[in-house]
PDB file of N, CA and C in Angstrom:
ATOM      1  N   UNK A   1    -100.050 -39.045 -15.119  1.00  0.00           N
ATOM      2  CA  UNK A   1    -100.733 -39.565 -13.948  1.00  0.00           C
ATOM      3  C   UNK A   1    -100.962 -38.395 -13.001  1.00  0.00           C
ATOM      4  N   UNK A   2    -102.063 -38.043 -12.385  1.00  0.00           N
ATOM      5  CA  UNK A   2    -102.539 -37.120 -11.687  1.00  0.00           C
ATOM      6  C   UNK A   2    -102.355 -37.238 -10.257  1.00  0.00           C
ATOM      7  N   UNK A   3    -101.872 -36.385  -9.413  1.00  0.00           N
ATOM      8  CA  UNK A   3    -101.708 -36.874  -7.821  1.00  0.00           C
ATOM      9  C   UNK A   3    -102.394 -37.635  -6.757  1.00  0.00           C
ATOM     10  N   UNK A   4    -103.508 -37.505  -7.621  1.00  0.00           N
ATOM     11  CA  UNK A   4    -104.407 -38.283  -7.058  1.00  0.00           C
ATOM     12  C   UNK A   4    -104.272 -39.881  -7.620  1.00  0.00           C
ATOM     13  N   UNK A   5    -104.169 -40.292  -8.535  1.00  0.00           N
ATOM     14  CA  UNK A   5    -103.831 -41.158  -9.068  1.00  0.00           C
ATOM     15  C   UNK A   5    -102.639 -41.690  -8.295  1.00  0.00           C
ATOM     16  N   UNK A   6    -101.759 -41.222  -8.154  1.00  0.00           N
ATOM     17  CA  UNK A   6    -100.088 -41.611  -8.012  1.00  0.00           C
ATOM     18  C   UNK A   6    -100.483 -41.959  -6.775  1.00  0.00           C
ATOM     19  N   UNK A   7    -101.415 -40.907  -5.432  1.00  0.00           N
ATOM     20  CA  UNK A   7    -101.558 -41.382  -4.155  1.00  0.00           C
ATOM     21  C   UNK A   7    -102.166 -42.901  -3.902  1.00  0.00           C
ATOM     22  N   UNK A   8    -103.210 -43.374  -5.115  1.00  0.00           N
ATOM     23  CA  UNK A   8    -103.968 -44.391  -4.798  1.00  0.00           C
ATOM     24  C   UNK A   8    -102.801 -45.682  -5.033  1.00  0.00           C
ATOM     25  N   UNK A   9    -102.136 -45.569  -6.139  1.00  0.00           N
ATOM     26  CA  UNK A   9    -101.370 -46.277  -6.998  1.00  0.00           C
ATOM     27  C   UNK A   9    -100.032 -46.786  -5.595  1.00  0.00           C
ATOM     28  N   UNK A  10     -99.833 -45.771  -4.620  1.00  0.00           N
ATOM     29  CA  UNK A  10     -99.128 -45.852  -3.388  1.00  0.00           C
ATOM     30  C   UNK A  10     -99.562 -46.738  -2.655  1.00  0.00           C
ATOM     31  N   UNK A  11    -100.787 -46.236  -2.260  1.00  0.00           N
ATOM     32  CA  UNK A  11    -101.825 -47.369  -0.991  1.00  0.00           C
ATOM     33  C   UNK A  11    -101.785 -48.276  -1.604  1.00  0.00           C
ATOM     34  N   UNK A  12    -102.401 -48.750  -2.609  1.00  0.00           N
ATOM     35  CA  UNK A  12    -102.543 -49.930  -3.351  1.00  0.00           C
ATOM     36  C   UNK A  12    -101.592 -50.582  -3.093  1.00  0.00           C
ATOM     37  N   UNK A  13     -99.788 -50.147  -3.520  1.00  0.00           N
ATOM     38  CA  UNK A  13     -98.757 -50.612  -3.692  1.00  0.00           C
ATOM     39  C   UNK A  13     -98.357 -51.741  -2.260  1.00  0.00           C
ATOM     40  N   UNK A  14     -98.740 -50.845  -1.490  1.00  0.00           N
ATOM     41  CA  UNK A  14     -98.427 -51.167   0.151  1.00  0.00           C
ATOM     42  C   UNK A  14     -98.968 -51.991   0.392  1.00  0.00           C
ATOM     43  N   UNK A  15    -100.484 -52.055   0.399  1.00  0.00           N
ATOM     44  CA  UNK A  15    -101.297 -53.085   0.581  1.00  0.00           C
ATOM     45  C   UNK A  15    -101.073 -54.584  -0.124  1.00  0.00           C
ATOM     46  N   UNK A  16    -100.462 -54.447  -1.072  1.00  0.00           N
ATOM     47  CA  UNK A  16    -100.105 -55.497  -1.893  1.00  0.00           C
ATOM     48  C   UNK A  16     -98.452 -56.236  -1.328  1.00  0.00           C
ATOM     49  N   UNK A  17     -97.817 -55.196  -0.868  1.00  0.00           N
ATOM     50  CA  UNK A  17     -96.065 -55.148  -0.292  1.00  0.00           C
ATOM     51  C   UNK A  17     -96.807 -56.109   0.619  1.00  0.00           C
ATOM     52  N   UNK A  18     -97.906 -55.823   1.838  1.00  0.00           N
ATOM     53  CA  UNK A  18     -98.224 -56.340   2.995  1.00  0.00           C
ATOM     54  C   UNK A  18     -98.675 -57.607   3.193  1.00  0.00           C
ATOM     55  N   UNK A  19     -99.129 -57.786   1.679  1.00  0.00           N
ATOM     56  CA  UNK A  19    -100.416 -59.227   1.546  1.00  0.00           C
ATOM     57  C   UNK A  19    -101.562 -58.796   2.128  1.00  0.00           C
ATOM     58  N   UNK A  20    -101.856 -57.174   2.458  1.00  0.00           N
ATOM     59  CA  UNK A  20    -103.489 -57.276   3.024  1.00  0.00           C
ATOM     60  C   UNK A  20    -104.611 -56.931   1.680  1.00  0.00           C
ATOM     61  N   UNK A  21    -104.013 -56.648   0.416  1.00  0.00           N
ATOM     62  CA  UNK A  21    -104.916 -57.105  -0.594  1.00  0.00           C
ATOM     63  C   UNK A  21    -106.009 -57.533  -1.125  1.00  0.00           C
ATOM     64  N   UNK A  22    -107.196 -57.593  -1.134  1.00  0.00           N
ATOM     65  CA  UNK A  22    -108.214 -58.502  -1.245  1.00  0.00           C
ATOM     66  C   UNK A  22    -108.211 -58.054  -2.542  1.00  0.00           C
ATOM     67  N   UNK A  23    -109.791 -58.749  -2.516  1.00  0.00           N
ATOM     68  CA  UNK A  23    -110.658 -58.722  -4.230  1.00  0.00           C
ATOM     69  C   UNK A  23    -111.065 -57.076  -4.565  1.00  0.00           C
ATOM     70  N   UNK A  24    -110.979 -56.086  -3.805  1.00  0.00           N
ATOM     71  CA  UNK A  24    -111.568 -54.807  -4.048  1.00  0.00           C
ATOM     72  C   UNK A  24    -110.325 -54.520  -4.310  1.00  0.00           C
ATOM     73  N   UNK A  25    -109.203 -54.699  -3.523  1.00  0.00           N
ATOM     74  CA  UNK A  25    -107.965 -53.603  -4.132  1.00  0.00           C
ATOM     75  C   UNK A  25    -107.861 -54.213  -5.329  1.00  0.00           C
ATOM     76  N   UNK A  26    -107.889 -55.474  -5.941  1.00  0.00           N
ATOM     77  CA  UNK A  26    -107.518 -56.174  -6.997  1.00  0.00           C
ATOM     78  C   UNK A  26    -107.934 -55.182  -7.870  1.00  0.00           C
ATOM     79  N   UNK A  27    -109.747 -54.983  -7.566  1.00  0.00           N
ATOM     80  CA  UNK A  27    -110.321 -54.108  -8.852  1.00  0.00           C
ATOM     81  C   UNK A  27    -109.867 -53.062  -8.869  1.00  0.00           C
ATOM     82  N   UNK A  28    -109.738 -52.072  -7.532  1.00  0.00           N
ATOM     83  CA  UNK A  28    -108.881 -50.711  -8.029  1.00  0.00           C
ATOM     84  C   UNK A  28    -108.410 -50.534  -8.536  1.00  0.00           C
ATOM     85  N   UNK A  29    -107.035 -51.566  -8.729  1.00  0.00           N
ATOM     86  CA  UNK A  29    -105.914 -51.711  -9.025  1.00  0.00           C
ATOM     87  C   UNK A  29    -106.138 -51.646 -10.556  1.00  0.00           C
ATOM     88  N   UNK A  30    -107.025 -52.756 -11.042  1.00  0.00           N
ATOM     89  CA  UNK A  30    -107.194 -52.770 -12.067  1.00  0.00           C
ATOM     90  C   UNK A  30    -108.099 -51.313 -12.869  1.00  0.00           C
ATOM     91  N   UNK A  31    -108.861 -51.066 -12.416  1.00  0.00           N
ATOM     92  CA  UNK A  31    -109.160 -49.926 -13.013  1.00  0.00           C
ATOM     93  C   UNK A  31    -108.380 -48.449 -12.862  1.00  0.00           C
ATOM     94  N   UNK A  32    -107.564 -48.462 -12.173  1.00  0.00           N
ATOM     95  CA  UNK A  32    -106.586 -47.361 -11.806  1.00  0.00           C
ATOM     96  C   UNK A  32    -105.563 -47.649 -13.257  1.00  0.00           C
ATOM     97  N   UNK A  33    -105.086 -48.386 -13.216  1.00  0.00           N
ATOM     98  CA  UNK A  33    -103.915 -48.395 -14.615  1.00  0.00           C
ATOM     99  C   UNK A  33    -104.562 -48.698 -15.619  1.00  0.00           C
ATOM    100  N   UNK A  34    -106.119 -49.506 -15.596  1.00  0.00           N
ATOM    101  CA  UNK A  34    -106.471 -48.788 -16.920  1.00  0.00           C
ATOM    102  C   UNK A  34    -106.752 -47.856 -17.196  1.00  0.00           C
ATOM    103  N   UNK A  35    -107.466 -46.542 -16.456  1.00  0.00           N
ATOM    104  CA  UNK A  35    -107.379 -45.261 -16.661  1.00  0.00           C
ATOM    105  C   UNK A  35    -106.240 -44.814 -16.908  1.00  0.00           C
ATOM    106  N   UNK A  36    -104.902 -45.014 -16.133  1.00  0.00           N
ATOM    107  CA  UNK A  36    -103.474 -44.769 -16.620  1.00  0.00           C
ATOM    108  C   UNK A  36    -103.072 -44.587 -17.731  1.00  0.00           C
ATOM    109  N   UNK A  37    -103.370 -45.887 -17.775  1.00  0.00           N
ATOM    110  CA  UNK A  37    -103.216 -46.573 -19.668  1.00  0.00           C
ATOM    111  C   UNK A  37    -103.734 -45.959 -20.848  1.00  0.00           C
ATOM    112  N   UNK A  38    -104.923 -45.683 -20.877  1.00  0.00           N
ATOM    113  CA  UNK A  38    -106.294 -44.873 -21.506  1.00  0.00           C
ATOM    114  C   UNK A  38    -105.335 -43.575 -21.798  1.00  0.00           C
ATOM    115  N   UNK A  39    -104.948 -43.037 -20.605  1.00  0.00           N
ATOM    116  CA  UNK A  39    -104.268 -41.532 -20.476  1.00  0.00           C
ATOM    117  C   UNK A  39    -102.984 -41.781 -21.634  1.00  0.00           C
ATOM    118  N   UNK A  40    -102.355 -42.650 -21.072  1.00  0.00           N
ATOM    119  CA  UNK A  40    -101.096 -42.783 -22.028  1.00  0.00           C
ATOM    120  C   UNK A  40    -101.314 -43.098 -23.101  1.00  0.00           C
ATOM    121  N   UNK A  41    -102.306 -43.628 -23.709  1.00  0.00           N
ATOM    122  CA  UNK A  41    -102.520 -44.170 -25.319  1.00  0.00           C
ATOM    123  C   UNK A  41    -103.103 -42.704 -26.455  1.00  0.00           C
ATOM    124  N   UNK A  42    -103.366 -41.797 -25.614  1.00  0.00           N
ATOM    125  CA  UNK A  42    -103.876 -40.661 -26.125  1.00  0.00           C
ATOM    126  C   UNK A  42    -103.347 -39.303 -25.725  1.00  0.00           C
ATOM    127  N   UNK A  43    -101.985 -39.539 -26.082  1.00  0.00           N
ATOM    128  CA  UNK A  43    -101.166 -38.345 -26.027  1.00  0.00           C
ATOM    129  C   UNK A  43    -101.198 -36.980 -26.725  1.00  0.00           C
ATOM    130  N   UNK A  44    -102.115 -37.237 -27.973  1.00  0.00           N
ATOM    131  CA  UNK A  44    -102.272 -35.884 -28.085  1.00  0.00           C
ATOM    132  C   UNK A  44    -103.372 -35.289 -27.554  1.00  0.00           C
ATOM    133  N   UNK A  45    -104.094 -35.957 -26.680  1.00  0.00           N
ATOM    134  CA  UNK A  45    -104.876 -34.961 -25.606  1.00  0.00           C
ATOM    135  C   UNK A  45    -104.264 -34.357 -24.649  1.00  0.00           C
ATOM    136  N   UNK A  46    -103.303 -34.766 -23.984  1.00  0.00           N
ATOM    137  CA  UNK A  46    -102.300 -33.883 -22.997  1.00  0.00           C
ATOM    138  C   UNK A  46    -101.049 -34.074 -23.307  1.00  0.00           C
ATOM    139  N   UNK A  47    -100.835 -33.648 -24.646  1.00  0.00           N
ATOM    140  CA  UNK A  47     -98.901 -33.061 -25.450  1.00  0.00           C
ATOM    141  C   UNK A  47     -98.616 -32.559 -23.968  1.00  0.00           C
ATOM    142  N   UNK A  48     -99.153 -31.375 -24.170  1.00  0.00           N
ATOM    143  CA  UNK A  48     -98.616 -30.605 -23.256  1.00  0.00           C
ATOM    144  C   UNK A  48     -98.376 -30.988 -21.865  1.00  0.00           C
ATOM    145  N   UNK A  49     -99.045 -31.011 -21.383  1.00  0.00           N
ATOM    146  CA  UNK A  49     -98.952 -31.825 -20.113  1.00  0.00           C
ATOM    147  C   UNK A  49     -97.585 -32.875 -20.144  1.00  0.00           C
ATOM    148  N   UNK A  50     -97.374 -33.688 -20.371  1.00  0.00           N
ATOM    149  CA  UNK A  50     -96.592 -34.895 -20.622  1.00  0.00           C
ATOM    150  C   UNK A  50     -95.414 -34.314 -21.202  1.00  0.00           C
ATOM    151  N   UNK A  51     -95.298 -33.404 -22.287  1.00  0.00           N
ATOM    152  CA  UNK A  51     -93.814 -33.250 -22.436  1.00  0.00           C
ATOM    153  C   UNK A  51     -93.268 -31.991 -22.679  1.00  0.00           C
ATOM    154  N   UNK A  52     -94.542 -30.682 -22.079  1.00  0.00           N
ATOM    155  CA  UNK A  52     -93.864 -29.113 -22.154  1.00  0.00           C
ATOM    156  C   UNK A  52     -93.609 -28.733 -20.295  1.00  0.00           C
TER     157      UNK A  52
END
């Protein structure tokens, strides 16, 4: 996960802790961990990254 990633994945988090949430963070949300996800299912594109 990229810092940028991790920062959104924060706001998001909060916003959701708060109940101020709507239908747009919903989608962020959702497309943020599927990019996540995407990243993690294809580990040998960043071995390195992830475990050197």
């Amino acid at each position: 996960m990229s810092p940028e990633q991790l920062q959104t994945l924060q706001k998001l988090s909060q916003l959701f802790e708060d109940g101020l949430a709507g239908p747009k963070q919903v989608k962020q949300l959702s497309e943020l961990l599927a990019e996540i996800n995407q990243r993690i299912d294809t580990p040998e594109d960043n071995f390195e990254e992830l475990f050197l």
